[in-house]
PDB file of N, CA and C in Angstrom:
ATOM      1  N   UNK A   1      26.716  -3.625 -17.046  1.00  0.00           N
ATOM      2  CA  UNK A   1      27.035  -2.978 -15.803  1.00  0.00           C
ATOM      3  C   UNK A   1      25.745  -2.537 -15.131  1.00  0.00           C
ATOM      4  N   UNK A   2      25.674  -2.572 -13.645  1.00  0.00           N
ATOM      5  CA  UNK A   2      24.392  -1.970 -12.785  1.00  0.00           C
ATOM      6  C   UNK A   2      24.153  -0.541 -13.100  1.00  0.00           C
ATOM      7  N   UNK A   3      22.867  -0.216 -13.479  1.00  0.00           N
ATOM      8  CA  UNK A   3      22.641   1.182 -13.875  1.00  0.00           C
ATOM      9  C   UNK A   3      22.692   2.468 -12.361  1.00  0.00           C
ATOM     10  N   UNK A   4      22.926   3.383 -13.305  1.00  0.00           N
ATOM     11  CA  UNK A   4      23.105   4.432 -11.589  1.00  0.00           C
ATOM     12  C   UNK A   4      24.583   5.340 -12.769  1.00  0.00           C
ATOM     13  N   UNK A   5      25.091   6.013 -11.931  1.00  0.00           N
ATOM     14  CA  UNK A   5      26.526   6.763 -12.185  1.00  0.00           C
ATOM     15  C   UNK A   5      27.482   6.037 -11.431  1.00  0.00           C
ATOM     16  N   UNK A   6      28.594   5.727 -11.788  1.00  0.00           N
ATOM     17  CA  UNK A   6      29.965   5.618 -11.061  1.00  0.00           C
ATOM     18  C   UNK A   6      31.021   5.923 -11.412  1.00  0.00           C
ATOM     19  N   UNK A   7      31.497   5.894 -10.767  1.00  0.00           N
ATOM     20  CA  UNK A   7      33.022   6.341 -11.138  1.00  0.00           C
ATOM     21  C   UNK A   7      34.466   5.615 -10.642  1.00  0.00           C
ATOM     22  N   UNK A   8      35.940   5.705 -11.322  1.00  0.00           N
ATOM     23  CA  UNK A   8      36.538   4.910 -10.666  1.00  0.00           C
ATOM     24  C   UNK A   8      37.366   5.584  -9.805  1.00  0.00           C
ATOM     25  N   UNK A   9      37.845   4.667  -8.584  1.00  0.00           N
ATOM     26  CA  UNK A   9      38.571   5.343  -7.578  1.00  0.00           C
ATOM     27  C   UNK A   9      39.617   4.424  -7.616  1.00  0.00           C
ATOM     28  N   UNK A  10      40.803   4.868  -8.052  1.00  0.00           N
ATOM     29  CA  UNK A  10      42.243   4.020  -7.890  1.00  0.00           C
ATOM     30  C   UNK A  10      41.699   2.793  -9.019  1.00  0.00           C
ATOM     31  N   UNK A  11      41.517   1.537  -8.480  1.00  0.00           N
ATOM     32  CA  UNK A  11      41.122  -0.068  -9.505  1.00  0.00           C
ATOM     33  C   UNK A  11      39.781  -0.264  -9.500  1.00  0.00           C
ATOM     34  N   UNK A  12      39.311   0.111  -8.600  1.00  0.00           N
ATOM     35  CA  UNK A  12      37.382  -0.137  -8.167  1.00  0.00           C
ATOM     36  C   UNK A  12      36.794   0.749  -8.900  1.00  0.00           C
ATOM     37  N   UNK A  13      35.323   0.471  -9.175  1.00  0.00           N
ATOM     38  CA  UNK A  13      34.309   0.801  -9.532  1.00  0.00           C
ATOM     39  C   UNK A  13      33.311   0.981  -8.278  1.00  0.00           C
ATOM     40  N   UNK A  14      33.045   2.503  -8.660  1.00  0.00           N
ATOM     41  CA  UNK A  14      32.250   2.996  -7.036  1.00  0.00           C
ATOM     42  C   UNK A  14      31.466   3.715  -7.222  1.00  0.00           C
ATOM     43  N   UNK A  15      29.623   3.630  -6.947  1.00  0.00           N
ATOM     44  CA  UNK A  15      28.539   4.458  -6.726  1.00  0.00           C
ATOM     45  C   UNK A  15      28.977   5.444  -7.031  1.00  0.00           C
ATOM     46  N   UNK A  16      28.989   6.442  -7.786  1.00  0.00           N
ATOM     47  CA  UNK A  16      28.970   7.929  -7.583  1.00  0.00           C
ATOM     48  C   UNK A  16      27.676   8.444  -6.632  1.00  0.00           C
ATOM     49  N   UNK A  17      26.574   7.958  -7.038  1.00  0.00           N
ATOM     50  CA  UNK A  17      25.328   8.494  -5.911  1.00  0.00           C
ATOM     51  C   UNK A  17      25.366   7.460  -4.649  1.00  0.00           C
ATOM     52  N   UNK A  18      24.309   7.973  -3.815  1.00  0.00           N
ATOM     53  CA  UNK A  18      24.027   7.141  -2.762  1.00  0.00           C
ATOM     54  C   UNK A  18      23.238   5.951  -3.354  1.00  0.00           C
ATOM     55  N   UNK A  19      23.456   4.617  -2.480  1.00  0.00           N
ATOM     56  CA  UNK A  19      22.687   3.727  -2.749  1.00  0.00           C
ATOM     57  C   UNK A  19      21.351   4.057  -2.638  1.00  0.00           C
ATOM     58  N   UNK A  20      19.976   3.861  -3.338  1.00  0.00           N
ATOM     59  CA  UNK A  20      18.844   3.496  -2.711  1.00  0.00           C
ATOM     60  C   UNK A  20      18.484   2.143  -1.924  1.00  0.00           C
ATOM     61  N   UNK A  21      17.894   2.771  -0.890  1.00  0.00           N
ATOM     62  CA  UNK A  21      17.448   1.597   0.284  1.00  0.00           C
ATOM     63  C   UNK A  21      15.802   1.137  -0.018  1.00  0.00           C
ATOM     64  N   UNK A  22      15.493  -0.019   0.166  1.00  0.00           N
ATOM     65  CA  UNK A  22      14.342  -0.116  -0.073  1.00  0.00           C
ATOM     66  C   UNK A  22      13.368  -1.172   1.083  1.00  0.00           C
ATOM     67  N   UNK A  23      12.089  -0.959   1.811  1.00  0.00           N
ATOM     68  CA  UNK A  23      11.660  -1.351   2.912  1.00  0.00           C
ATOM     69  C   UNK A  23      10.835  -2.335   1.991  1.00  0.00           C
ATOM     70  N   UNK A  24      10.747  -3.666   2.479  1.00  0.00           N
ATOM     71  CA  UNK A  24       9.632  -4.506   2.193  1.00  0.00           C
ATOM     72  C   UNK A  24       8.369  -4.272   2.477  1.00  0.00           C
ATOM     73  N   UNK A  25       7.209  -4.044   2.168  1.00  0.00           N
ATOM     74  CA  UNK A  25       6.139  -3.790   2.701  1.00  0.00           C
ATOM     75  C   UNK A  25       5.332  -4.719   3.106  1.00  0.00           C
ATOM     76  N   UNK A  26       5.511  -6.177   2.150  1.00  0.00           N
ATOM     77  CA  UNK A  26       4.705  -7.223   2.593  1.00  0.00           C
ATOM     78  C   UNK A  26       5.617  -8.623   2.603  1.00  0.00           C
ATOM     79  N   UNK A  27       5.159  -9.590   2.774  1.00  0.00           N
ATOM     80  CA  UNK A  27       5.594 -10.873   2.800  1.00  0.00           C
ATOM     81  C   UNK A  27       5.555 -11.528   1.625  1.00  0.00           C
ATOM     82  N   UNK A  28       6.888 -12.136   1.289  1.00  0.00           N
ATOM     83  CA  UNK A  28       6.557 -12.563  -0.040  1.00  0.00           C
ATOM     84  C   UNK A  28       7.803 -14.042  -0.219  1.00  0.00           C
ATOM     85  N   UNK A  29       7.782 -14.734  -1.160  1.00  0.00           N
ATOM     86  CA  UNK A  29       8.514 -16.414  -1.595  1.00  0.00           C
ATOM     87  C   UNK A  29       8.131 -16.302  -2.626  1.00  0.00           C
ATOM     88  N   UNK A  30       9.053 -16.795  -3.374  1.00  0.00           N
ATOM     89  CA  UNK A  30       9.067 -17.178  -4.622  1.00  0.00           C
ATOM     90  C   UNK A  30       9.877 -18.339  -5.292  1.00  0.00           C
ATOM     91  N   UNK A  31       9.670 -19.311  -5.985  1.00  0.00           N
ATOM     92  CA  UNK A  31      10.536 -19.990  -7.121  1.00  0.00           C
ATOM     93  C   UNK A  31      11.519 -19.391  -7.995  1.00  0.00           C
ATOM     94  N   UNK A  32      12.941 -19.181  -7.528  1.00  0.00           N
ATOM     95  CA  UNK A  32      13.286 -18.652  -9.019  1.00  0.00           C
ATOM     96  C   UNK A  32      13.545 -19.427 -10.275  1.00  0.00           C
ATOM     97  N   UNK A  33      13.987 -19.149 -11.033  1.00  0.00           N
ATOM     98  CA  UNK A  33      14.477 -20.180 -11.899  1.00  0.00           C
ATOM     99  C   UNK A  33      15.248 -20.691 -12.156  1.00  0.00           C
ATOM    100  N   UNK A  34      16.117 -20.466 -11.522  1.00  0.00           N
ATOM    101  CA  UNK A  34      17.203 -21.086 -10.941  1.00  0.00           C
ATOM    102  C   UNK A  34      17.188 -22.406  -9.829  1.00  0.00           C
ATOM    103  N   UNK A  35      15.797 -22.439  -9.145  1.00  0.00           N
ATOM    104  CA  UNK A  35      15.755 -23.589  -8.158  1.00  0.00           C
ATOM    105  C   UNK A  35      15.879 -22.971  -6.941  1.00  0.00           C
ATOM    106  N   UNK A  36      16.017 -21.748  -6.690  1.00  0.00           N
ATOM    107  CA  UNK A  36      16.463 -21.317  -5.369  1.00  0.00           C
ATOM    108  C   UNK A  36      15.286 -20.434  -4.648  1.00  0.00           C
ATOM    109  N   UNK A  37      15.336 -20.907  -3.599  1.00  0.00           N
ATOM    110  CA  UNK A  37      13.791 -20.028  -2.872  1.00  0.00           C
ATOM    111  C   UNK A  37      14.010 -18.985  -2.400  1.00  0.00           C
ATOM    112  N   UNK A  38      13.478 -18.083  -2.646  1.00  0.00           N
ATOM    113  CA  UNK A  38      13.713 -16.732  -2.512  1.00  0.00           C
ATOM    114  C   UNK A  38      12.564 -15.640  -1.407  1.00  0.00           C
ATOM    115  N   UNK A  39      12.663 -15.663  -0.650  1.00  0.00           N
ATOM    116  CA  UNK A  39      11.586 -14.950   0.896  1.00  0.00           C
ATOM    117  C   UNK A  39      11.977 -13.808   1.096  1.00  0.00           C
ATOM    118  N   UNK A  40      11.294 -13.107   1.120  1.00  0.00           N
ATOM    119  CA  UNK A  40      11.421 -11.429   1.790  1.00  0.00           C
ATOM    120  C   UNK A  40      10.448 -11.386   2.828  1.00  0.00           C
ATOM    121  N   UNK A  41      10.715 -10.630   3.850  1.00  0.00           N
ATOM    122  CA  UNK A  41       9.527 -10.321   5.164  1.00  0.00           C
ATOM    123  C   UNK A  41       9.167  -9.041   5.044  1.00  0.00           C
ATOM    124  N   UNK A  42       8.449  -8.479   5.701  1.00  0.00           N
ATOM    125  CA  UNK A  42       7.899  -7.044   5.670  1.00  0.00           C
ATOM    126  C   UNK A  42       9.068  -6.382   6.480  1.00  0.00           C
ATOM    127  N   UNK A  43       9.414  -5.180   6.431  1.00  0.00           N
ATOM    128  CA  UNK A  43      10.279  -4.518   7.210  1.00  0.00           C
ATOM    129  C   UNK A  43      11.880  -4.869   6.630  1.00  0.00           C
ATOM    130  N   UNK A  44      11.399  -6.221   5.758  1.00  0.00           N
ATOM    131  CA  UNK A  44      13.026  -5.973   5.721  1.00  0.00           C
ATOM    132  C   UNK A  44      14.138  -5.109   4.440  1.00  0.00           C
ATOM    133  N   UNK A  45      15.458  -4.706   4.395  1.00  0.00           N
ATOM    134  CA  UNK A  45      15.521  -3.850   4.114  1.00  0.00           C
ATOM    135  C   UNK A  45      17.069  -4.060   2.995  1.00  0.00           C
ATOM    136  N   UNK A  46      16.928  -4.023   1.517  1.00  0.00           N
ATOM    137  CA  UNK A  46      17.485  -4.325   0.707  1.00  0.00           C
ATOM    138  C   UNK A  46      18.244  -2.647  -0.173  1.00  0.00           C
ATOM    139  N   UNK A  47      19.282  -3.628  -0.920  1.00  0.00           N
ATOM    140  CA  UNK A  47      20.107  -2.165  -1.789  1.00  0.00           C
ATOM    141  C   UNK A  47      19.277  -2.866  -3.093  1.00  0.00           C
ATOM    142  N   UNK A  48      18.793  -1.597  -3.775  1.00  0.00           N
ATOM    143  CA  UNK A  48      18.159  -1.200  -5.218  1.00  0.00           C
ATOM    144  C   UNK A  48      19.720  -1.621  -6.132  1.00  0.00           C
ATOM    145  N   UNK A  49      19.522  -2.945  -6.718  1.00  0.00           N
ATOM    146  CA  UNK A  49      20.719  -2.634  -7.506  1.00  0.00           C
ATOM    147  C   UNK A  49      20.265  -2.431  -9.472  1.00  0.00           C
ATOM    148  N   UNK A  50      19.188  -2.854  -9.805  1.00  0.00           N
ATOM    149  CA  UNK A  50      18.769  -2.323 -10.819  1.00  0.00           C
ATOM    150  C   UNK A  50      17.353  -2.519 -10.791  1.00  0.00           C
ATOM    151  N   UNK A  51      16.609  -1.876 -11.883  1.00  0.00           N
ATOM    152  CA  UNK A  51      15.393  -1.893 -12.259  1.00  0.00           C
ATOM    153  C   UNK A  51      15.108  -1.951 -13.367  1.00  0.00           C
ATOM    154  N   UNK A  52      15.277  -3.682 -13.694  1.00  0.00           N
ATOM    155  CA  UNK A  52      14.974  -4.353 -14.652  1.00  0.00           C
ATOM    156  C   UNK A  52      13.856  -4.264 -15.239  1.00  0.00           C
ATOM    157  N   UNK A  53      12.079  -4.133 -15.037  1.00  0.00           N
ATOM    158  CA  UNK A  53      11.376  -3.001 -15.712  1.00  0.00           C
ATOM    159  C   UNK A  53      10.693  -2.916 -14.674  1.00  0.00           C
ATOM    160  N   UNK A  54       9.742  -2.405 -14.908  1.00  0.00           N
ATOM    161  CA  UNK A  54       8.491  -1.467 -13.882  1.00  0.00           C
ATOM    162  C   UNK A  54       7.764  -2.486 -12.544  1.00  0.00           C
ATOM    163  N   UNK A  55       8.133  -3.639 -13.429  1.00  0.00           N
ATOM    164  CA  UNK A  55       7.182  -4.547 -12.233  1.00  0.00           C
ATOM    165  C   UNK A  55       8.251  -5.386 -11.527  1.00  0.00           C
ATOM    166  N   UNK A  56       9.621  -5.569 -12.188  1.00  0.00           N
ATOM    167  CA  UNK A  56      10.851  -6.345 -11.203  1.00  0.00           C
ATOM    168  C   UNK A  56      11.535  -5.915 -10.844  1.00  0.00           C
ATOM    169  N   UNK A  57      12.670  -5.679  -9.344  1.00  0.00           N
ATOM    170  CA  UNK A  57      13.747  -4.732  -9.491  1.00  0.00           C
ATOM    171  C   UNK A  57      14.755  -5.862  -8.695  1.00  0.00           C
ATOM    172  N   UNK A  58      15.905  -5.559  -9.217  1.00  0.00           N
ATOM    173  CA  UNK A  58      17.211  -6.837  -8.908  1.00  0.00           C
ATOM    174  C   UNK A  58      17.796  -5.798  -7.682  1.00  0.00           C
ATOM    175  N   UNK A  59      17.765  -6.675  -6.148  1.00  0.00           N
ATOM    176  CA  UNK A  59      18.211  -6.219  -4.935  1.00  0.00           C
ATOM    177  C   UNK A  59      19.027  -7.125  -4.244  1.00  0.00           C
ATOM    178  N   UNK A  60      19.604  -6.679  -3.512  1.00  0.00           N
ATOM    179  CA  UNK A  60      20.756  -7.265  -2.378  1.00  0.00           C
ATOM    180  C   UNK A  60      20.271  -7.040  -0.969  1.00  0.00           C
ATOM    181  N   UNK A  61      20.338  -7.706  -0.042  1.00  0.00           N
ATOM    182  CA  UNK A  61      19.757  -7.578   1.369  1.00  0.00           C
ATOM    183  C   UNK A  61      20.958  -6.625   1.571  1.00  0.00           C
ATOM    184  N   UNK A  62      20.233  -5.733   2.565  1.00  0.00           N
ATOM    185  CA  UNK A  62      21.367  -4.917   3.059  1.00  0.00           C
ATOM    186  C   UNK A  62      22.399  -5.186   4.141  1.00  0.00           C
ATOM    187  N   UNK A  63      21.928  -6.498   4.842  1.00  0.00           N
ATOM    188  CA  UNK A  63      22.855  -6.683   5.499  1.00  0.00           C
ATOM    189  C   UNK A  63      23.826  -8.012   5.110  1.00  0.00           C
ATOM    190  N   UNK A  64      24.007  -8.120   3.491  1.00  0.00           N
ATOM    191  CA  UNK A  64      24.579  -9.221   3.213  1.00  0.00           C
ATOM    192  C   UNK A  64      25.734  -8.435   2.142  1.00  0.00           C
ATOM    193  N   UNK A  65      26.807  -9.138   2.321  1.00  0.00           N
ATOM    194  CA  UNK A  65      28.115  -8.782   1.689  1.00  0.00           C
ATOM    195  C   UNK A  65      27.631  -8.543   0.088  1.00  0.00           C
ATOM    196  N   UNK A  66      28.580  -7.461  -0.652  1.00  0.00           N
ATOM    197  CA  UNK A  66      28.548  -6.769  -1.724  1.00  0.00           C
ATOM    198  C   UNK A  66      28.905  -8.466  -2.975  1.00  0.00           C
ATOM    199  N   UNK A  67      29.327  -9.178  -2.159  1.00  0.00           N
ATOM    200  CA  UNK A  67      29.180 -10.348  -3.418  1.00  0.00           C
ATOM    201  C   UNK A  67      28.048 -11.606  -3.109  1.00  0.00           C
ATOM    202  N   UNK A  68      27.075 -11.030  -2.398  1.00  0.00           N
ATOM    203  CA  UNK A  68      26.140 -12.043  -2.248  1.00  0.00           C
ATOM    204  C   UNK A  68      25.199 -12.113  -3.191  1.00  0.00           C
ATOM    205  N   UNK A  69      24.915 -13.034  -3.792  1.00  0.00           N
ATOM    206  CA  UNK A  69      23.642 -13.225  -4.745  1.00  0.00           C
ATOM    207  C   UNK A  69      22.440 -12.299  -4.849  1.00  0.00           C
ATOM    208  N   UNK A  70      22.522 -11.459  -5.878  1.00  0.00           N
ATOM    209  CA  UNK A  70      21.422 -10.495  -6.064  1.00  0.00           C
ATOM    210  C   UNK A  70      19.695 -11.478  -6.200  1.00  0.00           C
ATOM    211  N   UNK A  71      18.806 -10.938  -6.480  1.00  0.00           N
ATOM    212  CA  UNK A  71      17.799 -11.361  -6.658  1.00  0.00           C
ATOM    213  C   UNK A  71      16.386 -10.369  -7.001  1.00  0.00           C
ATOM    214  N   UNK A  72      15.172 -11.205  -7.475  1.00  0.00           N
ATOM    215  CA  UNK A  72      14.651  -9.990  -7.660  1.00  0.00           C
ATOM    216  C   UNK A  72      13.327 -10.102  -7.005  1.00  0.00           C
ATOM    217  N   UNK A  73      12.649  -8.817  -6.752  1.00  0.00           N
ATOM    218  CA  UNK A  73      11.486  -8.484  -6.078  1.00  0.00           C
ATOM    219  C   UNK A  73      10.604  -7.750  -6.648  1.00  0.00           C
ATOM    220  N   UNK A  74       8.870  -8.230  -6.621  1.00  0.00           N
ATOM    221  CA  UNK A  74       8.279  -7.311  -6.910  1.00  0.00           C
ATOM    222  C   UNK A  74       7.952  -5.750  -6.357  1.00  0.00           C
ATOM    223  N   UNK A  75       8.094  -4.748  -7.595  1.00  0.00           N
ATOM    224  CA  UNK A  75       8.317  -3.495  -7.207  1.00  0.00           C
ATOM    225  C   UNK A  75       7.071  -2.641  -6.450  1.00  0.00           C
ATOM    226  N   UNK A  76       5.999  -3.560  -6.277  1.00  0.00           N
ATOM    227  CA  UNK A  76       5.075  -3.003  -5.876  1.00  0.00           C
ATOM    228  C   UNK A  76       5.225  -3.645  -4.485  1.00  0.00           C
ATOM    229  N   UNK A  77       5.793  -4.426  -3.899  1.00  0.00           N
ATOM    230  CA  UNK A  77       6.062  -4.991  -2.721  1.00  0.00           C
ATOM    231  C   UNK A  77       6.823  -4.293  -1.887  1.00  0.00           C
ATOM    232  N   UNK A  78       7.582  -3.033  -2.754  1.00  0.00           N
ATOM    233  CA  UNK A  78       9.246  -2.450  -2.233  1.00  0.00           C
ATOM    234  C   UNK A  78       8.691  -0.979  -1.890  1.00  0.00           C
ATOM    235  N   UNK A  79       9.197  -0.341  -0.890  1.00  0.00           N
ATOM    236  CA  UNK A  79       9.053   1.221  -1.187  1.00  0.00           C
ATOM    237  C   UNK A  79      10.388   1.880  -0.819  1.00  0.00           C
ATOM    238  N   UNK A  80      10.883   3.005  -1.492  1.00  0.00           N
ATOM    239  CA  UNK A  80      12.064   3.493  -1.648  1.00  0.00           C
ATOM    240  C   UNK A  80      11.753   4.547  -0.150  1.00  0.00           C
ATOM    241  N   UNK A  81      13.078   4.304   0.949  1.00  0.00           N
ATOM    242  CA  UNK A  81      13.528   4.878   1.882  1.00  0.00           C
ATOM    243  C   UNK A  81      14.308   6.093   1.651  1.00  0.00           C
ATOM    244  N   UNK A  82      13.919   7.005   2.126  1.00  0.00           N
ATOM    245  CA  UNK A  82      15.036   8.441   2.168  1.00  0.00           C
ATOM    246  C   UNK A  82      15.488   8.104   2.730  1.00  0.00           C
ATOM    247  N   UNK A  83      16.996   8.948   2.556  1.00  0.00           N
ATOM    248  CA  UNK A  83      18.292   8.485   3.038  1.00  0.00           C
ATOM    249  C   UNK A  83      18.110   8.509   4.698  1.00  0.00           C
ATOM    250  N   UNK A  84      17.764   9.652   4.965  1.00  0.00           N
ATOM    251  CA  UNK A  84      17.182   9.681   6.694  1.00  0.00           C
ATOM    252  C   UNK A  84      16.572   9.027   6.923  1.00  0.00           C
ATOM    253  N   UNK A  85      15.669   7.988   6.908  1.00  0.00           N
ATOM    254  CA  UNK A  85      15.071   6.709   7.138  1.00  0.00           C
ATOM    255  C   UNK A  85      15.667   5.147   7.430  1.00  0.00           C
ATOM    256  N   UNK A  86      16.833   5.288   6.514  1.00  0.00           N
ATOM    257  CA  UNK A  86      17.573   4.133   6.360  1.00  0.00           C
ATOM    258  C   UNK A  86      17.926   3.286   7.802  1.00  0.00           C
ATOM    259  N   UNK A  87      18.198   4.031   8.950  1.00  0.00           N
ATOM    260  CA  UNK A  87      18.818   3.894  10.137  1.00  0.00           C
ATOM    261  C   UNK A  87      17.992   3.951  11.316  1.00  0.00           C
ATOM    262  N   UNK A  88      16.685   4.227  11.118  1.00  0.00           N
ATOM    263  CA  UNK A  88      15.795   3.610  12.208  1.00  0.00           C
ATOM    264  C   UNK A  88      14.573   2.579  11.057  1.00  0.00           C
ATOM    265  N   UNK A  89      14.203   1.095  11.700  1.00  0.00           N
ATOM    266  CA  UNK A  89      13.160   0.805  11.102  1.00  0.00           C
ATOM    267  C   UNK A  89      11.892   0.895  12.272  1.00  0.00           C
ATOM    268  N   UNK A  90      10.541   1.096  11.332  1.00  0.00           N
ATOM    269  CA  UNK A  90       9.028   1.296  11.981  1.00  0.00           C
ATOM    270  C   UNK A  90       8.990  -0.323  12.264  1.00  0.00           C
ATOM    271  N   UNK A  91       7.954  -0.644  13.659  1.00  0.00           N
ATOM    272  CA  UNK A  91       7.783  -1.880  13.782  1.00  0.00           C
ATOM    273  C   UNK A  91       6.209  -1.918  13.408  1.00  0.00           C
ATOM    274  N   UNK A  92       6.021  -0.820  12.858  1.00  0.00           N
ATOM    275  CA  UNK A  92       4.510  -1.220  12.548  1.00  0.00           C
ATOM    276  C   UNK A  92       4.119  -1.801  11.251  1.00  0.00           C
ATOM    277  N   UNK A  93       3.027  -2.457  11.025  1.00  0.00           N
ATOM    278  CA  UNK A  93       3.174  -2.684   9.786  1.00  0.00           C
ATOM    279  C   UNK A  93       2.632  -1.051   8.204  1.00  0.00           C
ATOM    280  N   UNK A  94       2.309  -1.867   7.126  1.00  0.00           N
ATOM    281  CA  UNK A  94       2.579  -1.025   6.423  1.00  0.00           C
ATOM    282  C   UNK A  94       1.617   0.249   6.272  1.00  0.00           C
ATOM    283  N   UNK A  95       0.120  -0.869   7.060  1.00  0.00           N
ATOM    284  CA  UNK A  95      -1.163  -0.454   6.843  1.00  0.00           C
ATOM    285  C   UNK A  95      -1.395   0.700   7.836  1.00  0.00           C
ATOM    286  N   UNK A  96      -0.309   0.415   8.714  1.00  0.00           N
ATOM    287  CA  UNK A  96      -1.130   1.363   9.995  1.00  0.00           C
ATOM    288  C   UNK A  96      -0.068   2.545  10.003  1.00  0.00           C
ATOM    289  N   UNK A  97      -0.968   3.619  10.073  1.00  0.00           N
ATOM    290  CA  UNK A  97      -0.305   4.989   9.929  1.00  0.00           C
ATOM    291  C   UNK A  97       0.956   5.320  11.172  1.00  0.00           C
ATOM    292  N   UNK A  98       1.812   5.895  11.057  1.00  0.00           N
ATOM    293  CA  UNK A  98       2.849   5.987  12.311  1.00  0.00           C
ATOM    294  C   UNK A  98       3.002   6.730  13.551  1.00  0.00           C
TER     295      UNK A  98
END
């Protein structure tokens, strides 16, 4: 099961906490091993669904349905959004102060 707390409501299995949101900071592709190419852009903006160890973490784009193919990203590529953040993104990049 995805790590975090949940709990059940009626038949489902549901977050007890808030999701973490997470901002891309840089540009990145990869090979998985699976055969499937895998691209993240800067700015863009994924659900934390585990943290498989320190250097990989398994995410979902945030604007893609709850059964879309997870995948994983390097964690030094990712930075964790407060919840107040989630709903406006910066168009600047990562380097330049805001």
């Amino acid at each position: 099961m995805l790590a975090g707390r949940w709990r059940l409501e009626g038949r489902q299995w549901r977050r007890a906490e808030p999701a973490v949101v997470l901002r891309a900071l840089y540009n990145y592709a990869y090979c998985a091993e699976d055969g499937r190419h895998v691209a993240m852009a800067a700015g863009e903006q994924f659900l934390l669904l585990h943290k498989a160890n320190e250097d990989w973490w398994q995410v979902r784009r945030a604007s893609e349905p709850r059964w879309a193919r997870p995948f994983f990203v390097p964690a030094t590529y990712v930075a964790e959004l407060d919840p107040g953040d989630t709903g406006r993104q910066s168009m600047l990049p990562p380097s330049q102060p805001a």
